[in-house]
C-alpha atoms as a PDB file:
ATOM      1  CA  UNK A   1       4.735   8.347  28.091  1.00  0.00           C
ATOM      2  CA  UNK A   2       5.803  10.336  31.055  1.00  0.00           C
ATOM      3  CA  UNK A   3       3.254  12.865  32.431  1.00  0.00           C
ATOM      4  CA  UNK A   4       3.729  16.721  32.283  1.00  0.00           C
ATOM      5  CA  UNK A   5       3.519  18.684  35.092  1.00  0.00           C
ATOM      6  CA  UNK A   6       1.227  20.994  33.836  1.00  0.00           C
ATOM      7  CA  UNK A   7      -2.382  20.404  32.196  1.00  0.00           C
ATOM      8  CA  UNK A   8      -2.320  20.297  28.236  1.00  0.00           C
ATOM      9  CA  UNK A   9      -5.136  22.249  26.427  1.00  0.00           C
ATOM     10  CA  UNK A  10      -7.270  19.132  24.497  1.00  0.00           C
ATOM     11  CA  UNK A  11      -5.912  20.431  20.710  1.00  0.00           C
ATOM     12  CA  UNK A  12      -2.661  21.009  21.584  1.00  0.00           C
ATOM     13  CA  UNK A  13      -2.499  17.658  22.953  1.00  0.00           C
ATOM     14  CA  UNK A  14      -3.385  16.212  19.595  1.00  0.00           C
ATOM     15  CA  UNK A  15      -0.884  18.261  17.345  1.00  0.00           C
ATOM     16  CA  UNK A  16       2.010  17.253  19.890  1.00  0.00           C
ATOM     17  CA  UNK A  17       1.267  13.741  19.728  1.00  0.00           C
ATOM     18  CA  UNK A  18       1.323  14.426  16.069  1.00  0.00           C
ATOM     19  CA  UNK A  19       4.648  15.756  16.192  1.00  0.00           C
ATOM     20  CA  UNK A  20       6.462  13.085  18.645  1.00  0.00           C
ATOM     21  CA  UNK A  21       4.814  10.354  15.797  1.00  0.00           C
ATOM     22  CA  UNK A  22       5.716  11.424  12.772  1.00  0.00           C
ATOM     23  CA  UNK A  23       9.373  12.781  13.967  1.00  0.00           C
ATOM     24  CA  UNK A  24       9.686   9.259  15.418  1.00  0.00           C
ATOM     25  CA  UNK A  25       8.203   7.019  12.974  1.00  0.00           C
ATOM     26  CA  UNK A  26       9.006   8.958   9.860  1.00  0.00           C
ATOM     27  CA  UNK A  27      12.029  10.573  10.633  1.00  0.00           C
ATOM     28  CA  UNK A  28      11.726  14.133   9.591  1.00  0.00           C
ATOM     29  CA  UNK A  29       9.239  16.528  10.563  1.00  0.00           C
ATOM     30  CA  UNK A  30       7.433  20.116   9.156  1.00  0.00           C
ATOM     31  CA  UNK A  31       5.239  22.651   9.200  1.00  0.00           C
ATOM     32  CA  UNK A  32       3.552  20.785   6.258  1.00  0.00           C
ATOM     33  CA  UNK A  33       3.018  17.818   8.193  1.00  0.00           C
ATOM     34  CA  UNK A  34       1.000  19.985  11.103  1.00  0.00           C
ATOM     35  CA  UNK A  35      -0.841  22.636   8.706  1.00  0.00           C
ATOM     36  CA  UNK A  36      -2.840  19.507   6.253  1.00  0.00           C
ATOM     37  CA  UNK A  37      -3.477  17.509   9.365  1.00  0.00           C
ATOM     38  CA  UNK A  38      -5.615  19.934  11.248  1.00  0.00           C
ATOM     39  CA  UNK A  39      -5.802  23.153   9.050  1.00  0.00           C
ATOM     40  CA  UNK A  40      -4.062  25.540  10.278  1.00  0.00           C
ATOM     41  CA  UNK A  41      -1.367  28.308   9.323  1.00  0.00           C
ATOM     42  CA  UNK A  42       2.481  27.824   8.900  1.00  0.00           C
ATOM     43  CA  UNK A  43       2.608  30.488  11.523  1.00  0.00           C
ATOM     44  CA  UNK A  44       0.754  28.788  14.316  1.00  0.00           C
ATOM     45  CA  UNK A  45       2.391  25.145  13.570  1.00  0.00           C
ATOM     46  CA  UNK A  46       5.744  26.481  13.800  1.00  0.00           C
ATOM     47  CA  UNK A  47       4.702  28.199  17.297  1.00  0.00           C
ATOM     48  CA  UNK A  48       3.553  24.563  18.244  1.00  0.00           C
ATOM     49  CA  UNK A  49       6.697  22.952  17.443  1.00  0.00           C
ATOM     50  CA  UNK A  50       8.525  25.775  19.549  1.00  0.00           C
ATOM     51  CA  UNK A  51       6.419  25.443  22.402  1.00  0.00           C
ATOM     52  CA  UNK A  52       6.946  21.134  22.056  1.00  0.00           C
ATOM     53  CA  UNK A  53      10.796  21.795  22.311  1.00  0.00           C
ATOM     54  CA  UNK A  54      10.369  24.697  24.940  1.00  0.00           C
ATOM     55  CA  UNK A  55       8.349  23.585  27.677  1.00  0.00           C
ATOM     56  CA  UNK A  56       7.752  19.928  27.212  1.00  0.00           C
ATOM     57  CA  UNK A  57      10.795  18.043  25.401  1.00  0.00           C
ATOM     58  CA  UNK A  58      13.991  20.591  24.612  1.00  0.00           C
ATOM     59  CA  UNK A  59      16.275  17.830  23.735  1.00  0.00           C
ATOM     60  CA  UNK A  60      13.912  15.352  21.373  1.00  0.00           C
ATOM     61  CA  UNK A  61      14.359  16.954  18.056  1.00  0.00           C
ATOM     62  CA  UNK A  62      16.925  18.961  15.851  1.00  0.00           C
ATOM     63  CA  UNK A  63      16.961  21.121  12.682  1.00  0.00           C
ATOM     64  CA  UNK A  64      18.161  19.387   9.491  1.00  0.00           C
ATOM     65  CA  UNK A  65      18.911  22.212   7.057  1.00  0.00           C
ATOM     66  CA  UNK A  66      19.934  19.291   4.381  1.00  0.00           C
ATOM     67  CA  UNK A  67      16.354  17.736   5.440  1.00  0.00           C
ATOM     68  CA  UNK A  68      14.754  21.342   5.615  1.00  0.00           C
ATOM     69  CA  UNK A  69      13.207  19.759   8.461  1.00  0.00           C
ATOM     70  CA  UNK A  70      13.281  18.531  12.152  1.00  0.00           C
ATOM     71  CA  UNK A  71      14.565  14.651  13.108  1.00  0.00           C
ATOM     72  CA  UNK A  72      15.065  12.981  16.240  1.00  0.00           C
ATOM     73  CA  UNK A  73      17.963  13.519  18.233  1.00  0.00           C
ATOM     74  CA  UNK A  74      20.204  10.688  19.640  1.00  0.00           C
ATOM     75  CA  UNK A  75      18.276  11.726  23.447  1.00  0.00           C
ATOM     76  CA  UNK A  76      14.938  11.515  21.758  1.00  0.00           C
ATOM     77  CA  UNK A  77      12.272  10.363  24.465  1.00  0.00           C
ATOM     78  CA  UNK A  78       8.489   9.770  24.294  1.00  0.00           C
ATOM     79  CA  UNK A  79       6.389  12.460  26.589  1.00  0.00           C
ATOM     80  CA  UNK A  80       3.205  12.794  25.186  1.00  0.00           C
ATOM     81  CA  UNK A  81       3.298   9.169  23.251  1.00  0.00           C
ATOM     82  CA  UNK A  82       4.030   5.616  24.282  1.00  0.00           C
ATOM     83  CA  UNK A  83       6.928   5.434  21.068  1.00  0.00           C
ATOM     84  CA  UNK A  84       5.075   2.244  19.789  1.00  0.00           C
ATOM     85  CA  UNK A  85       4.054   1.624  16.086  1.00  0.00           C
ATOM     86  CA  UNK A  86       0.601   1.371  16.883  1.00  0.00           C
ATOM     87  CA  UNK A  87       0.669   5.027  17.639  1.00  0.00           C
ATOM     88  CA  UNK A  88       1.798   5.396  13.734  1.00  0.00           C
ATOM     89  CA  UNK A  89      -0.707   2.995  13.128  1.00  0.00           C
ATOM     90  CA  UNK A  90      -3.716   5.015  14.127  1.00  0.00           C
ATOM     91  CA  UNK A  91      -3.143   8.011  13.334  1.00  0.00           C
ATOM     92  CA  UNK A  92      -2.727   6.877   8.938  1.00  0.00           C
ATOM     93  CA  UNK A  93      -5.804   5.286   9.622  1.00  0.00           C
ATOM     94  CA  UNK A  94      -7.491   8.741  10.967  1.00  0.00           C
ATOM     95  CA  UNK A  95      -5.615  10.131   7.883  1.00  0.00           C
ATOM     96  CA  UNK A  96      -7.839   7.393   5.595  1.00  0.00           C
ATOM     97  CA  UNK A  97     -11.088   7.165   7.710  1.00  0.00           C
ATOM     98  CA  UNK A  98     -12.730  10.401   8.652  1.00  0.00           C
ATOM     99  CA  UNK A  99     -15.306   7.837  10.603  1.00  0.00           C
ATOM    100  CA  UNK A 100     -12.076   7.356  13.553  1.00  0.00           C
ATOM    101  CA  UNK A 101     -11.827  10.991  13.930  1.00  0.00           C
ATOM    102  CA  UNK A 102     -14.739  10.946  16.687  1.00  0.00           C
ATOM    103  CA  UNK A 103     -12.089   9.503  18.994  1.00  0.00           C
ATOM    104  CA  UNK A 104     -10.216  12.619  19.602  1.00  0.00           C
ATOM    105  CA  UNK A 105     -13.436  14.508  20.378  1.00  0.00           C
ATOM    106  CA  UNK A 106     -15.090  15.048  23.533  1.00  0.00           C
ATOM    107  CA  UNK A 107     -18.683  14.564  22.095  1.00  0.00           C
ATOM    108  CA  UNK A 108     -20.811  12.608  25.207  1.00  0.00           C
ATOM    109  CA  UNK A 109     -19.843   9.172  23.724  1.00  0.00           C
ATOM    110  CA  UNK A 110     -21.004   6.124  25.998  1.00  0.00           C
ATOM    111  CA  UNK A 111     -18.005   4.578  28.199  1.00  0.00           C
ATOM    112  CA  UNK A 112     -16.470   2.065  25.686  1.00  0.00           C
ATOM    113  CA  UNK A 113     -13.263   0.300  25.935  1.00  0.00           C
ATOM    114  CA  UNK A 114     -11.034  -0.810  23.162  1.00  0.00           C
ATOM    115  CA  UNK A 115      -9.096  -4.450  23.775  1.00  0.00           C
ATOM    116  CA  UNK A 116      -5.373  -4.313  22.332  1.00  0.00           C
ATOM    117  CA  UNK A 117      -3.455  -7.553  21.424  1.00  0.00           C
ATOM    118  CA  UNK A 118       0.439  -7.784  22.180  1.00  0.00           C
ATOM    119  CA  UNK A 119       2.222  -5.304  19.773  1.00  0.00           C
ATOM    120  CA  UNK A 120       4.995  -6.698  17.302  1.00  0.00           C
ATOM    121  CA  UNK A 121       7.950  -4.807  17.936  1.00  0.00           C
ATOM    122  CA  UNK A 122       9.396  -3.118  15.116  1.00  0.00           C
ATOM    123  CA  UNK A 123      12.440  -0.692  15.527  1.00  0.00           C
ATOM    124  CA  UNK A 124      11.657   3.069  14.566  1.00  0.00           C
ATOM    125  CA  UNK A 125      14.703   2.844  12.904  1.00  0.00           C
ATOM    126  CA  UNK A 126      13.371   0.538  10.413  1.00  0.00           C
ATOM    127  CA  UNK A 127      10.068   2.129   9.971  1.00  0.00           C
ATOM    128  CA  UNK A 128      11.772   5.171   9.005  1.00  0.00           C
ATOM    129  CA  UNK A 129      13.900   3.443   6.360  1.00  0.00           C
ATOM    130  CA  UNK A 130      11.057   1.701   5.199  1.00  0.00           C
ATOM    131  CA  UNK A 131       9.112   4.736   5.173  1.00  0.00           C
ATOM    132  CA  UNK A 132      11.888   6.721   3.129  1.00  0.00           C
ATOM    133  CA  UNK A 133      12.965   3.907   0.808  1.00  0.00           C
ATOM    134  CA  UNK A 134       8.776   3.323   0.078  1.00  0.00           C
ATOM    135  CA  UNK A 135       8.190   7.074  -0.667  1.00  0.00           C
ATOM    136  CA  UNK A 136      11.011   8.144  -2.999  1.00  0.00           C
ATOM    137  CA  UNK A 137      11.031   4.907  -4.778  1.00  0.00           C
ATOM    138  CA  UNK A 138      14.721   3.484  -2.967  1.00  0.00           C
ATOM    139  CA  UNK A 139      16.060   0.485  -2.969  1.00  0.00           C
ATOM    140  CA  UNK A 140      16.195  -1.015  -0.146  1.00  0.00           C
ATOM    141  CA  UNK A 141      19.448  -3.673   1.717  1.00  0.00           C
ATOM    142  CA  UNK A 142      17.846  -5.952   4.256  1.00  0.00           C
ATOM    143  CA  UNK A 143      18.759  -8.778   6.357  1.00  0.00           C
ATOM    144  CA  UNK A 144      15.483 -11.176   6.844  1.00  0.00           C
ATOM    145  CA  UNK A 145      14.686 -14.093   9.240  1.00  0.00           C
ATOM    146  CA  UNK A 146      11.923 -16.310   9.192  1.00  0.00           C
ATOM    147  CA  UNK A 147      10.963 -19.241  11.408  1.00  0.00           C
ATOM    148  CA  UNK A 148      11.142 -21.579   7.924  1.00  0.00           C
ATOM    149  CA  UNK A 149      14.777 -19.731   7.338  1.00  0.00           C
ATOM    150  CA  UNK A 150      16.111 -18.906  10.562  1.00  0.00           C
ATOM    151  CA  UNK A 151      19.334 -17.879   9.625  1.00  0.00           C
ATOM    152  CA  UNK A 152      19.337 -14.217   7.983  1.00  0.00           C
ATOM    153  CA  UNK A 153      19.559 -14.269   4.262  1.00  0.00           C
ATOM    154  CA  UNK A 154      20.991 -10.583   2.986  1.00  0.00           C
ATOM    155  CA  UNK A 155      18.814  -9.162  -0.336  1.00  0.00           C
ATOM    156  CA  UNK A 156      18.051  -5.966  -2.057  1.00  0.00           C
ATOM    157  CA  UNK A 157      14.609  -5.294  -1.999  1.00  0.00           C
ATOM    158  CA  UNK A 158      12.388  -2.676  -4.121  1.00  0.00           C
ATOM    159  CA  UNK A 159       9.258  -2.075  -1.953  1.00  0.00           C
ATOM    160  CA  UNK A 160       6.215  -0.389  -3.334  1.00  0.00           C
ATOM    161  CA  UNK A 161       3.468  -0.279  -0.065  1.00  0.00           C
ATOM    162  CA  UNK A 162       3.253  -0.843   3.149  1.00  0.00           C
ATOM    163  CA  UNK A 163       0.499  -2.747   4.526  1.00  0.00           C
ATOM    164  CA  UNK A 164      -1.211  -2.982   7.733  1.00  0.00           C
ATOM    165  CA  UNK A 165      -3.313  -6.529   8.415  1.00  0.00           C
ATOM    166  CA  UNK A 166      -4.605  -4.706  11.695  1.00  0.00           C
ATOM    167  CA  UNK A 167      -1.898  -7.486  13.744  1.00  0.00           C
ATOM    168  CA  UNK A 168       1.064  -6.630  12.298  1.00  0.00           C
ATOM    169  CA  UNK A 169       2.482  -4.230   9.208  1.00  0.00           C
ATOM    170  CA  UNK A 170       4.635  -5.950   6.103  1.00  0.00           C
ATOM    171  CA  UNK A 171       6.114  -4.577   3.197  1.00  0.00           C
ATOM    172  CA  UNK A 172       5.367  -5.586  -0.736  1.00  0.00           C
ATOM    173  CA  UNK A 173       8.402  -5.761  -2.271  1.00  0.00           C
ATOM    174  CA  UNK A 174      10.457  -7.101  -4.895  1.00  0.00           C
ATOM    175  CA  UNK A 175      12.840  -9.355  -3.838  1.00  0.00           C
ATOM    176  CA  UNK A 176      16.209  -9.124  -6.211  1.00  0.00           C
ATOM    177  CA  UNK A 177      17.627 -13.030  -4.173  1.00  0.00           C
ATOM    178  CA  UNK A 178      13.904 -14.329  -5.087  1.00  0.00           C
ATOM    179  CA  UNK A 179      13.197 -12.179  -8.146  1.00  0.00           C
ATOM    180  CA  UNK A 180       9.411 -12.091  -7.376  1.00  0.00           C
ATOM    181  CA  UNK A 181       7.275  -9.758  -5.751  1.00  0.00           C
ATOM    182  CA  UNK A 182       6.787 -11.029  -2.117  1.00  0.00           C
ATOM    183  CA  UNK A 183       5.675  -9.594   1.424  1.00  0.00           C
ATOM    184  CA  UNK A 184       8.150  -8.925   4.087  1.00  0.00           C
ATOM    185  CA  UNK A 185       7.168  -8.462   7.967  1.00  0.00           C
ATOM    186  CA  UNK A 186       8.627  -5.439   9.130  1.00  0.00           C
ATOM    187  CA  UNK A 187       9.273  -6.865  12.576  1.00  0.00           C
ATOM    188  CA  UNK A 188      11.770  -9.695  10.891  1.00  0.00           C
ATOM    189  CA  UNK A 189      14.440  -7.575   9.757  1.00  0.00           C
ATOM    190  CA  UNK A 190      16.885  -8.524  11.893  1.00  0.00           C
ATOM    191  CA  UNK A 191      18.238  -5.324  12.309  1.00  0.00           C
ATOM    192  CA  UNK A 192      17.292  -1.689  10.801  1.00  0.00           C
ATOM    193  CA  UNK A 193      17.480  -1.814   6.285  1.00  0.00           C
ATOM    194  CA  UNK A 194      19.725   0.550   5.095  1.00  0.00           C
ATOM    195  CA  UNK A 195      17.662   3.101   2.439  1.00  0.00           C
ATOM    196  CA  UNK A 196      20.067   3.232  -0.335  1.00  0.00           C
ATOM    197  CA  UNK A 197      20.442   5.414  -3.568  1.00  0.00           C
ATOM    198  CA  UNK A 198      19.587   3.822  -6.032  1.00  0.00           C
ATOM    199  CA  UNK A 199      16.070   3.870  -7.728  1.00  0.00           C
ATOM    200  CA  UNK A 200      13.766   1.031  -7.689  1.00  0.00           C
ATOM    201  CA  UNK A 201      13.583  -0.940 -11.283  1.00  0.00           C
ATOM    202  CA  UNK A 202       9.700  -2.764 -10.102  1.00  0.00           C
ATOM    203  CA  UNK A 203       7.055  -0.745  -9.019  1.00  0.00           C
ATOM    204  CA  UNK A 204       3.642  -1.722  -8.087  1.00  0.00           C
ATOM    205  CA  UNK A 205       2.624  -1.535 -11.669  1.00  0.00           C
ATOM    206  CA  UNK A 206       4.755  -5.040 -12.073  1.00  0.00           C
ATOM    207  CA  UNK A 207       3.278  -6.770  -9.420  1.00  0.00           C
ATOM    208  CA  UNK A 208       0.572  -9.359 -11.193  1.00  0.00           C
ATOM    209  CA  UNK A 209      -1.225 -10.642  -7.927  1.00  0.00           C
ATOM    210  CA  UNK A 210      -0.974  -6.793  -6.099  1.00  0.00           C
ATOM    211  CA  UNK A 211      -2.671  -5.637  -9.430  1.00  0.00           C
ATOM    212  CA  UNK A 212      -5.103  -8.649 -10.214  1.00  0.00           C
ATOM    213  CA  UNK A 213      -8.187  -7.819  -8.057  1.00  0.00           C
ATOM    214  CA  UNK A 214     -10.415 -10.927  -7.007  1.00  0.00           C
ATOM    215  CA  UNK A 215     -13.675 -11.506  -5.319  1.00  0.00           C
ATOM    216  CA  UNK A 216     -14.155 -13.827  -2.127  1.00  0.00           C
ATOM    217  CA  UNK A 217     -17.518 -15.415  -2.461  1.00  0.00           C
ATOM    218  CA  UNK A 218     -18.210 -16.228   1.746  1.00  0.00           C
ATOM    219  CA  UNK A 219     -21.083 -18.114   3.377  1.00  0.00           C
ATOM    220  CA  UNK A 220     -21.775 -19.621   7.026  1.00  0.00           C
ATOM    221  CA  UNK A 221     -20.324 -22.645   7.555  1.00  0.00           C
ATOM    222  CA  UNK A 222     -22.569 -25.127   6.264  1.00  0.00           C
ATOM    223  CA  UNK A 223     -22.250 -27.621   8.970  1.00  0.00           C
ATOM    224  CA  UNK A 224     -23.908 -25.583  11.392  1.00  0.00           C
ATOM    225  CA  UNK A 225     -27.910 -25.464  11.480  1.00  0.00           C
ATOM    226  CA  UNK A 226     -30.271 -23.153   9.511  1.00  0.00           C
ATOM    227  CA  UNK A 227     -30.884 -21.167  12.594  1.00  0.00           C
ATOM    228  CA  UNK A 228     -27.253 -20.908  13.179  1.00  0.00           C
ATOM    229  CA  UNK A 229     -26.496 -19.932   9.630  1.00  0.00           C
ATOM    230  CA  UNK A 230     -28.932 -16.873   9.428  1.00  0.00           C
ATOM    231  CA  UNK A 231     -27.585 -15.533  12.671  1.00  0.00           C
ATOM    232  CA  UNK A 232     -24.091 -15.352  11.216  1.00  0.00           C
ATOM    233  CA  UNK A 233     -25.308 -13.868   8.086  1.00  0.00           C
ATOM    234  CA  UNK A 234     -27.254 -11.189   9.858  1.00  0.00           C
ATOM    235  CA  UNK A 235     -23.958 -10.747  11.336  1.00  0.00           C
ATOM    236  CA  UNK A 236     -22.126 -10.143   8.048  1.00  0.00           C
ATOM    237  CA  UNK A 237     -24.907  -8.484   6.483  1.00  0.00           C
ATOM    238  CA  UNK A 238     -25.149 -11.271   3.932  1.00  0.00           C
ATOM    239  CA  UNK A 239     -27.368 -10.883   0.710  1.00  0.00           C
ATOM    240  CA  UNK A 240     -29.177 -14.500   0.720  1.00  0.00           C
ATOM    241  CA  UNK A 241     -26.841 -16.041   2.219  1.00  0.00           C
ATOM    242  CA  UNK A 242     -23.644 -14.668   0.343  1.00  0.00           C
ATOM    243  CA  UNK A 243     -20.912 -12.081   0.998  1.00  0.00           C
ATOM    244  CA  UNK A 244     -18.558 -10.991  -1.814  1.00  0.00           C
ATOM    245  CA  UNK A 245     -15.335  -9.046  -0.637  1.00  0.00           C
ATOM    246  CA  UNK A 246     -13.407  -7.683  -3.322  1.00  0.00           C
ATOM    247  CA  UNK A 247      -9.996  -6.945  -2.566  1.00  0.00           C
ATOM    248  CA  UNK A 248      -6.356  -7.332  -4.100  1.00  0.00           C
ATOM    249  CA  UNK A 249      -5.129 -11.361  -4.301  1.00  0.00           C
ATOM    250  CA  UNK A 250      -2.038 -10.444  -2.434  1.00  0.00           C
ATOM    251  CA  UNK A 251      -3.749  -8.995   0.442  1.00  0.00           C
ATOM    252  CA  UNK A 252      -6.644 -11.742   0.321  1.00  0.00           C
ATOM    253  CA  UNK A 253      -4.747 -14.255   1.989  1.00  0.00           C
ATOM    254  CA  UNK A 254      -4.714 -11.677   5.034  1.00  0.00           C
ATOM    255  CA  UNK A 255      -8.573 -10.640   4.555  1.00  0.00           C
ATOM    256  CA  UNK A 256      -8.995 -14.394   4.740  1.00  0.00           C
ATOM    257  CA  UNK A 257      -6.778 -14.979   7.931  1.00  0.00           C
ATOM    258  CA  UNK A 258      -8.633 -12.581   9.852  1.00  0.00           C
ATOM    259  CA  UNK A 259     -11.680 -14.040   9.336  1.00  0.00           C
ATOM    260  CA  UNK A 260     -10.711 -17.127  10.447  1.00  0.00           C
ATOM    261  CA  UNK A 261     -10.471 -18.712   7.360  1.00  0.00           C
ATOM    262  CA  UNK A 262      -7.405 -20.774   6.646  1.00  0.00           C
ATOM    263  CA  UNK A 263      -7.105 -22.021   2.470  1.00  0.00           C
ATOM    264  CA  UNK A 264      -6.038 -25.841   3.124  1.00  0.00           C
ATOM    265  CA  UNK A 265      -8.332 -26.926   6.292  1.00  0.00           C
ATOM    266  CA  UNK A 266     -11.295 -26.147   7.770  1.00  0.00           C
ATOM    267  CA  UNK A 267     -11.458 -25.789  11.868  1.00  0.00           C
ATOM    268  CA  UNK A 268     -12.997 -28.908  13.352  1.00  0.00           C
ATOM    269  CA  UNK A 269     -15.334 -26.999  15.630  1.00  0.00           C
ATOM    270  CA  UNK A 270     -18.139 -25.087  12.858  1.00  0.00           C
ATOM    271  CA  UNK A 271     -18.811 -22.787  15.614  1.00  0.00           C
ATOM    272  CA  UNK A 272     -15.467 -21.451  15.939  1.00  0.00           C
ATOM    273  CA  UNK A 273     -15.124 -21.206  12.075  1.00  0.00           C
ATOM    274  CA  UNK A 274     -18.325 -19.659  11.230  1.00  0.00           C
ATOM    275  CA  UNK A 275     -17.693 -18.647   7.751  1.00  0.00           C
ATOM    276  CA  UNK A 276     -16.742 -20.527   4.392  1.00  0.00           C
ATOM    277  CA  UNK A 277     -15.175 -19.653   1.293  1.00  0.00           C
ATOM    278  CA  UNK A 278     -16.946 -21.211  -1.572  1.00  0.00           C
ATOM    279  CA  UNK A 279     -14.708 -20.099  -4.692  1.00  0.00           C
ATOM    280  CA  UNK A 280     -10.866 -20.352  -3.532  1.00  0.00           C
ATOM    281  CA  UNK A 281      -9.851 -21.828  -6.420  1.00  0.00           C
ATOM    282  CA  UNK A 282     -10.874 -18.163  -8.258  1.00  0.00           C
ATOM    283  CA  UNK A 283      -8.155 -16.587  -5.697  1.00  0.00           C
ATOM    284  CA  UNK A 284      -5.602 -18.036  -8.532  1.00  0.00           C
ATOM    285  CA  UNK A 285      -2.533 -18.638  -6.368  1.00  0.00           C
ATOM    286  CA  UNK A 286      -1.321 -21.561  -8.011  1.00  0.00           C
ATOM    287  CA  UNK A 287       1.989 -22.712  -7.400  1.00  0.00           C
ATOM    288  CA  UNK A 288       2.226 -19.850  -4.766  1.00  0.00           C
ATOM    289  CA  UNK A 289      -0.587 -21.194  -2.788  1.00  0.00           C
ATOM    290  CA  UNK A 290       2.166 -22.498  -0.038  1.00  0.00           C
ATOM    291  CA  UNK A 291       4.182 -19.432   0.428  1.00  0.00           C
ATOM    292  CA  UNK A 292       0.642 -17.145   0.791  1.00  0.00           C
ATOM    293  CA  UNK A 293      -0.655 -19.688   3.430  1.00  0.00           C
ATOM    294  CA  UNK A 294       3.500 -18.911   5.332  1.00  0.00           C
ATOM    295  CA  UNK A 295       3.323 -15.568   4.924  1.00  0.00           C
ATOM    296  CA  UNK A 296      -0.455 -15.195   6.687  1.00  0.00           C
ATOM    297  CA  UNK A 297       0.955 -17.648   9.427  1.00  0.00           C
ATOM    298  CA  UNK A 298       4.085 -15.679  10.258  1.00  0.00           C
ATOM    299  CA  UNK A 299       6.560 -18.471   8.705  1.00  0.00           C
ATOM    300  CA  UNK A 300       8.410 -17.080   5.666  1.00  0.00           C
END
């Protein structure tokens, strides 16, 4: 992100950021995108965009009259944005979660700091194919790696959402080399998919374990003392001693992994693993038990 030479006005700031991410991210910008996210007219986002190309970054974005809308250009450059995903990251999750929104308002919070793990890197090129191939219901040509399969193995893919664990984003998708639904990290394409043009044959309506919901029953570890175990269900909020998440069984295996729960061993320390799950067998995996445990760890 390269500072301006000039002081941005606060709300201004916020709709140009909006315009460097979804340009960058998505691929194609408009008015539309400008006017829902913060409510104003055609007239005044359009103004916003020409000011953006005027005074801050003439060369980042062209007109697409095919695209009725403006892409990056070949000398596109971050100035108001870092360019990384997280940036795209954040700002669907203010689109889902009014609550966030207090973070672009100066409202007298307390000094607070936020702690930020090592970002994945994933290409904007392949967001944006992902993206376009996701929305319009495209199949999708990828080449895949994975640390069980390092050699890249070529497939078609139909995908139907794009998740985000919080660590990392992956895509559900049928696999046409596999023929199963399966999740795909987006930083393991080893290089950008190709969106092509012909419709996807699965949807998410297909997918038995995106569909089938399920309920994690949870509890503090049990080898840890009374005392211990009410502290960490005050911590969870825990009705007499139980927490029940209800979620989708693909994404459970995720849910699970972020709370430091792992499905075929418990940690050896109780203190570092704090919480149990007492009904796994109800998560219904089956046979695919092994590839949702490689998929949470990063393998497959």
């Amino acid at each position: 992100m390269k500072k301006t030479d000039w002081p941005i006005r606060w709300d201004l700031l916020l709709r140009y950021r909006l315009i460097e991410t979804i340009a960058l991210w998505e691929g194609r910008l408009t008015t539309n995108h400008i006017c829902h996210s913060f409510g104003i007219g055609r007239q005044q986002a359009s103004k916003d965009i020409n000011t953006y190309l005027r005074e801050l970054a003439p060369d980042n974005l062209v007109y697409d009259r095919h695209l009725k809308g403006y892409v990056p250009s070949e000398q596109f450059r971050p100035v108001v944005t870092h360019g990384i995903v997280n940036e795209y990251v954040e700002l669907l999750a203010r689109q889902q979660n009014l609550s966030n929104t207090f973070e672009t308002l100066d409202i007298g919070l307390p000094e607070s700091t936020f702690l930020q793990a090592p970002n994945r890197v994933i290409e904007p090129e392949t967001m944006r194919a992902v993206v376009h191939a996701t929305r319009h219901g495209r199949q999708l040509r990828a080449s895949y790696v994975s640390l069980t399969r390092p050699e890249a193995v070529e497939s078609i893919l139909e995908p139907h959402t794009l998740v985000c664990t919080g660590t990392n984003w992956h895509l559900r998708a049928w696999c046409h080399a596999n023929r199963e639904f399966r999740d795909f990290a987006l930083n393991r394409f080893q290089q950008p998919p190709q969106a092509l043009r012909q419709k996807a044959k699965h949807s998410s309506l297909q997918d038995e374990d995106w569909n089938r919901e399920v309920t994690m029953e949870l509890v503090p570890d049990q080898r840890l003392s009374a005392a211990q175990q009410e502290i960490i269900a005050r911590d969870y909020g825990m009705t007499h001693g139980h927490l029940k998440i209800r979620t989708r069984a693909a994404l459970s295996p995720y849910l699970l992994s972020g709370l430091g729960i792992t499905l075929d061993s418990q940690h050896p320390d109780p203190l570092v693993q704090q919480l149990e799950l007492v009904n796994p067998d109800q998560l219904g995996f089956g046979s695919r038990r092994e590839r949702a445990l490689k998929a949470v760890a990063g393998l497959s």
